[in-house]
Protein backbone atom coordinates (compact mmCIF):
# COMPACT_ATOMS: atom_id res chain seq x y z
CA UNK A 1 0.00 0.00 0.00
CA UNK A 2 2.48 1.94 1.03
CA UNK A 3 4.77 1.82 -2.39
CA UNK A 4 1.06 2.08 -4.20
CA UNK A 5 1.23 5.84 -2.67
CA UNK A 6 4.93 6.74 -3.41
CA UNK A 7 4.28 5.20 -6.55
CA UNK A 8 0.81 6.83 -7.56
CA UNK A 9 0.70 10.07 -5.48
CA UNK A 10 4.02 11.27 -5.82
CA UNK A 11 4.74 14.89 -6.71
CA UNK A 12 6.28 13.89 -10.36
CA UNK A 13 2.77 11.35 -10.65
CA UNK A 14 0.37 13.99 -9.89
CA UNK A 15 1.39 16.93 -11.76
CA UNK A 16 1.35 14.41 -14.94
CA UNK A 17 -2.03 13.54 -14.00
CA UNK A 18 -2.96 17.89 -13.52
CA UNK A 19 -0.90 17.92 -17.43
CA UNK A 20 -2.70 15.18 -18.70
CA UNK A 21 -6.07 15.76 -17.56
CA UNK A 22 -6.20 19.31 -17.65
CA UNK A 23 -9.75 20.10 -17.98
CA UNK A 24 -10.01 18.04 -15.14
CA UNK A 25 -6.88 19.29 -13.06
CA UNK A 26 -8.79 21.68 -10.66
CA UNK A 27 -11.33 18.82 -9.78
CA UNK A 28 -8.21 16.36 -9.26
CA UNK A 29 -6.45 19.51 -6.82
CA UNK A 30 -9.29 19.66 -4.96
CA UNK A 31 -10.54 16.21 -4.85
CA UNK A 32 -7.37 14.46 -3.24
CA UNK A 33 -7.06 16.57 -0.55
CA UNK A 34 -10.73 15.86 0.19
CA UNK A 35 -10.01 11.97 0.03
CA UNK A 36 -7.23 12.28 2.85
CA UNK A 37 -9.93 13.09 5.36
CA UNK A 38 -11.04 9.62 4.55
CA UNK A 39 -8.04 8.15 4.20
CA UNK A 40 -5.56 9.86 6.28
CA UNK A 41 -2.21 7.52 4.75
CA UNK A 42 -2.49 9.81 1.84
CA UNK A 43 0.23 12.49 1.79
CA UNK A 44 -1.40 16.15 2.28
CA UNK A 45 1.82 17.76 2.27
CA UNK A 46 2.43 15.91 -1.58
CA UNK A 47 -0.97 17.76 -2.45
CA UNK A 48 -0.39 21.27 -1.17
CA UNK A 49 2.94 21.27 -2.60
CA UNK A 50 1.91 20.27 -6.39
CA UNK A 51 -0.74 22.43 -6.03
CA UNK A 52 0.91 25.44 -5.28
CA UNK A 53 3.35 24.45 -8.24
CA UNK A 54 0.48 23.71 -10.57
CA UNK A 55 -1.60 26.91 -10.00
CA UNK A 56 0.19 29.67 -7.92
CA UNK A 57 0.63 29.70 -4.20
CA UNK A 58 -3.06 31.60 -3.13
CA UNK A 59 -5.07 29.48 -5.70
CA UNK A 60 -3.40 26.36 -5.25
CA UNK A 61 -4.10 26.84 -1.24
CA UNK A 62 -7.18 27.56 -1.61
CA UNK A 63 -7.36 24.59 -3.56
CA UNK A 64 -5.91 22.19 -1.18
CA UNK A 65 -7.85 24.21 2.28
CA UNK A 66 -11.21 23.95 0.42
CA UNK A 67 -10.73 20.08 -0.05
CA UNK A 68 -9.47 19.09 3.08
CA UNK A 69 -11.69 21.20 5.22
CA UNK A 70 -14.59 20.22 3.53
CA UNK A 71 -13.57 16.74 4.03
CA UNK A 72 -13.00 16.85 7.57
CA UNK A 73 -16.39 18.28 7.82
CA UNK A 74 -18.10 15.64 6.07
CA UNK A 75 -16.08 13.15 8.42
CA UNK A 76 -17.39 14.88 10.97
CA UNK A 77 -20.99 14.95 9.82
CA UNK A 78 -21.11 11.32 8.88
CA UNK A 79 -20.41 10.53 12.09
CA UNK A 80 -22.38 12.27 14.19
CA UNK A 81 -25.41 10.84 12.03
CA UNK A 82 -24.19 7.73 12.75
CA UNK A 83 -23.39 8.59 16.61
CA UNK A 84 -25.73 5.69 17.92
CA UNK A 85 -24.70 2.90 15.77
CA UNK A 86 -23.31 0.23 17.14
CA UNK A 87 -19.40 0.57 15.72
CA UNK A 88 -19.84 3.86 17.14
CA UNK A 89 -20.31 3.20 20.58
CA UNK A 90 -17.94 0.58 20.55
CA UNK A 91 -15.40 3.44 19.71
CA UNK A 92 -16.87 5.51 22.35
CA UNK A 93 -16.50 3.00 24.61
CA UNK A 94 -12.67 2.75 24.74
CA UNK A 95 -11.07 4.96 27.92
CA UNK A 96 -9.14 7.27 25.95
CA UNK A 97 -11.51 8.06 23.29
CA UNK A 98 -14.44 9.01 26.18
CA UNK A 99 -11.95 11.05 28.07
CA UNK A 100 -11.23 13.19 25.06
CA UNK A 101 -14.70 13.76 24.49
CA UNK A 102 -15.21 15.08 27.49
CA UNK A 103 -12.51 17.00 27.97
CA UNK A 104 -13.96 18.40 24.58
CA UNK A 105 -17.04 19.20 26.07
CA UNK A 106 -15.57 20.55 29.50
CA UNK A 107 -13.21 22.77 27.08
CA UNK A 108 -15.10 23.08 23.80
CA UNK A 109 -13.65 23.49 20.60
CA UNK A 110 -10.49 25.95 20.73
CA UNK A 111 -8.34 23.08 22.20
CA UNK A 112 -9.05 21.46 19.02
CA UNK A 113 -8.25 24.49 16.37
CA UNK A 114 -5.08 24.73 18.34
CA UNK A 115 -4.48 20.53 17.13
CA UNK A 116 -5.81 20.91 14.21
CA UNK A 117 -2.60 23.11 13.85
CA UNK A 118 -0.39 20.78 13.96
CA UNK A 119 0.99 19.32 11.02
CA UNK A 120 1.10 15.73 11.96
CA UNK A 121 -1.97 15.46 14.38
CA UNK A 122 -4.61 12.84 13.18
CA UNK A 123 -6.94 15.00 12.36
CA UNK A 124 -9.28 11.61 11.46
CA UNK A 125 -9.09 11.04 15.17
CA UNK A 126 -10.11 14.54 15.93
CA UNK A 127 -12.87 14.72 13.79
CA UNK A 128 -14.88 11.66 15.11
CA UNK A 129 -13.98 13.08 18.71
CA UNK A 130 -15.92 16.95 18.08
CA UNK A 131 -18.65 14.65 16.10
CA UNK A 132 -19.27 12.70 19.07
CA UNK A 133 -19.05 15.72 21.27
CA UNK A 134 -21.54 18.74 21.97
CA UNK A 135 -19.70 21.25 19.83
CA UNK A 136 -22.60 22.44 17.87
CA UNK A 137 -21.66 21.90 13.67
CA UNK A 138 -21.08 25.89 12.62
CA UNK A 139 -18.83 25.95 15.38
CA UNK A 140 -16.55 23.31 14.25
CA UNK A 141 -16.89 24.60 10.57
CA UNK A 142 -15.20 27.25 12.22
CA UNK A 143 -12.71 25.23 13.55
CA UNK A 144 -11.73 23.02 10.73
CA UNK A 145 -11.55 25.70 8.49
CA UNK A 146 -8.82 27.72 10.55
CA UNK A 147 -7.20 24.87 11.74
CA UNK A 148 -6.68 23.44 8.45
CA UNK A 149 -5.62 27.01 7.00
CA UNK A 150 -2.67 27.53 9.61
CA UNK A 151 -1.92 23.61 9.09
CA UNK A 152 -1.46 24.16 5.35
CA UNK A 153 0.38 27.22 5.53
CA UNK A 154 3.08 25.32 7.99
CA UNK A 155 3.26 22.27 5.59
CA UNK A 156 3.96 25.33 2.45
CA UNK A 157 6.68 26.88 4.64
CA UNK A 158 8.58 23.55 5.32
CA UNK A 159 7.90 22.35 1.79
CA UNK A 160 8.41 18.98 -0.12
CA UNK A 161 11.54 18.74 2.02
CA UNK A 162 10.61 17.38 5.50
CA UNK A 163 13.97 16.98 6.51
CA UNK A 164 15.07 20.63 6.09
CA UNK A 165 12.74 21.30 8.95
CA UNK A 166 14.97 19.28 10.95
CA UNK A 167 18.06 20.23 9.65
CA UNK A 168 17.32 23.99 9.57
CA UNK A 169 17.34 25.49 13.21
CA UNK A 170 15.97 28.84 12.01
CA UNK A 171 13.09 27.16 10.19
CA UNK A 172 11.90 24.62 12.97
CA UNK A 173 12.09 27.50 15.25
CA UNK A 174 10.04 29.92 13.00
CA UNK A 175 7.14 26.70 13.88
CA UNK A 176 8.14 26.37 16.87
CA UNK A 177 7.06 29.94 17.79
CA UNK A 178 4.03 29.90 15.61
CA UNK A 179 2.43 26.68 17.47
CA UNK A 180 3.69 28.39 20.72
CA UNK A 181 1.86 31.77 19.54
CA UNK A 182 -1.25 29.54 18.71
CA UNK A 183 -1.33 27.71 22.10
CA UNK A 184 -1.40 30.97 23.86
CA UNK A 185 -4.16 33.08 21.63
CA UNK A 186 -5.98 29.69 22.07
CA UNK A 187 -5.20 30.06 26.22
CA UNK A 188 -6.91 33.77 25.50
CA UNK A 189 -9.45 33.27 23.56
CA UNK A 190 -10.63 30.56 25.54
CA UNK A 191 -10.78 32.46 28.43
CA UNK A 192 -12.24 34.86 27.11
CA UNK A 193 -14.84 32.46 26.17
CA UNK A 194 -15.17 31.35 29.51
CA UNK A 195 -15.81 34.64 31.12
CA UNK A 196 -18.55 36.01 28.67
CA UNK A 197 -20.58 32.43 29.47
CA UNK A 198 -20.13 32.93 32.81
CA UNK A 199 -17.61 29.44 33.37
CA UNK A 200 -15.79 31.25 35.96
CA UNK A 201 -18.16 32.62 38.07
């Protein structure tokens, strides 16, 4: 499976397919980025990079946000229709997965922008966690689609190259400061949050 993807969804594979199909190509940008919400193996970081090659930097992130937040949000949907089936609950069941849930609904849903962040959080995990949680479904729209923006724009400023981030002290630290920056207008906005609803009182 794995070589299927290196194979199939490489950088080199995918701009052929955007040259080949071209009347097609936006629908193909914005299509596999959609998929990885399904199938989170899929390389998101491949996507925003071609895409930003293919079409320019704004349209092709616009491209690849569109896709995968609207993904994540039909996740999400799907399974909060599906919240009392069986599988479901089974999933809900496990230790871990009901703490996060309600530490979700003790905390609500700035917790999860600030994950969402993060380049290499499983975002399939968090998206059957705020389905299964209270957060009402504008407010995670809200979520996803900021979360997924500053998650994209990370993956564009580290590039194709994952190893420069690791190689490059004044890059990793430019993320560094960013996901620290996040974490604490997350801190203030949440309570903020919590004093207007009266949490603290």
């Amino acid at each position: 499976m794995t070589e299927w993807i290196q194979h199939y969804l490489s950088e080199d594979s995918i701009m052929g397919w955007i040259d080949k199909f071209k009347s097609f190509g936006i629908i193909i940008a914005f299509i596999l980025p959609f998929l990885e919400a399904f199938l989170p193996i899929l390389p998101i970081v491949v996507f925003a990079v071609v895409n930003s090659n293919a079409y320019g930097i704004i349209p092709g992130f616009l491209l690849t946000w569109s896709g995968a937040m609207i993904g994540a949000y039909v996740v999400f949907l799907i399974i909060r229709h599906f919240a009392d089936s069986r599988l479901i609950k089974k999933i809900t069941g496990r230790p871990k997965v009901h703490r996060f849930i309600e530490s979700v609904n003790n905390r609500g849903a700035i917790p999860l922008m600030i994950l969402l962040c993060f380049p290499f959080t499983p975002s399939s995990l968090i998206n059957i966690v705020a389905a299964l949680s209270k957060i009402r479904q504008r407010e995670y729209l809200v979520v996803v689609g900021v979360g997924k923006a500053v998650m994209l724009i990370i993956l564009s400023f580290i590039g194709s190259d994952i190893r420069s981030f690791f190689v490059q002290p004044q890059k990793s630290a430019l993320v560094v400061l960013l996901l620290i920056f996040l974490w604490w207008a997350g801190q203030r906005l949440e309570l903020y949050y919590d004093r207007k609803t009266g949490k603290n009182s």
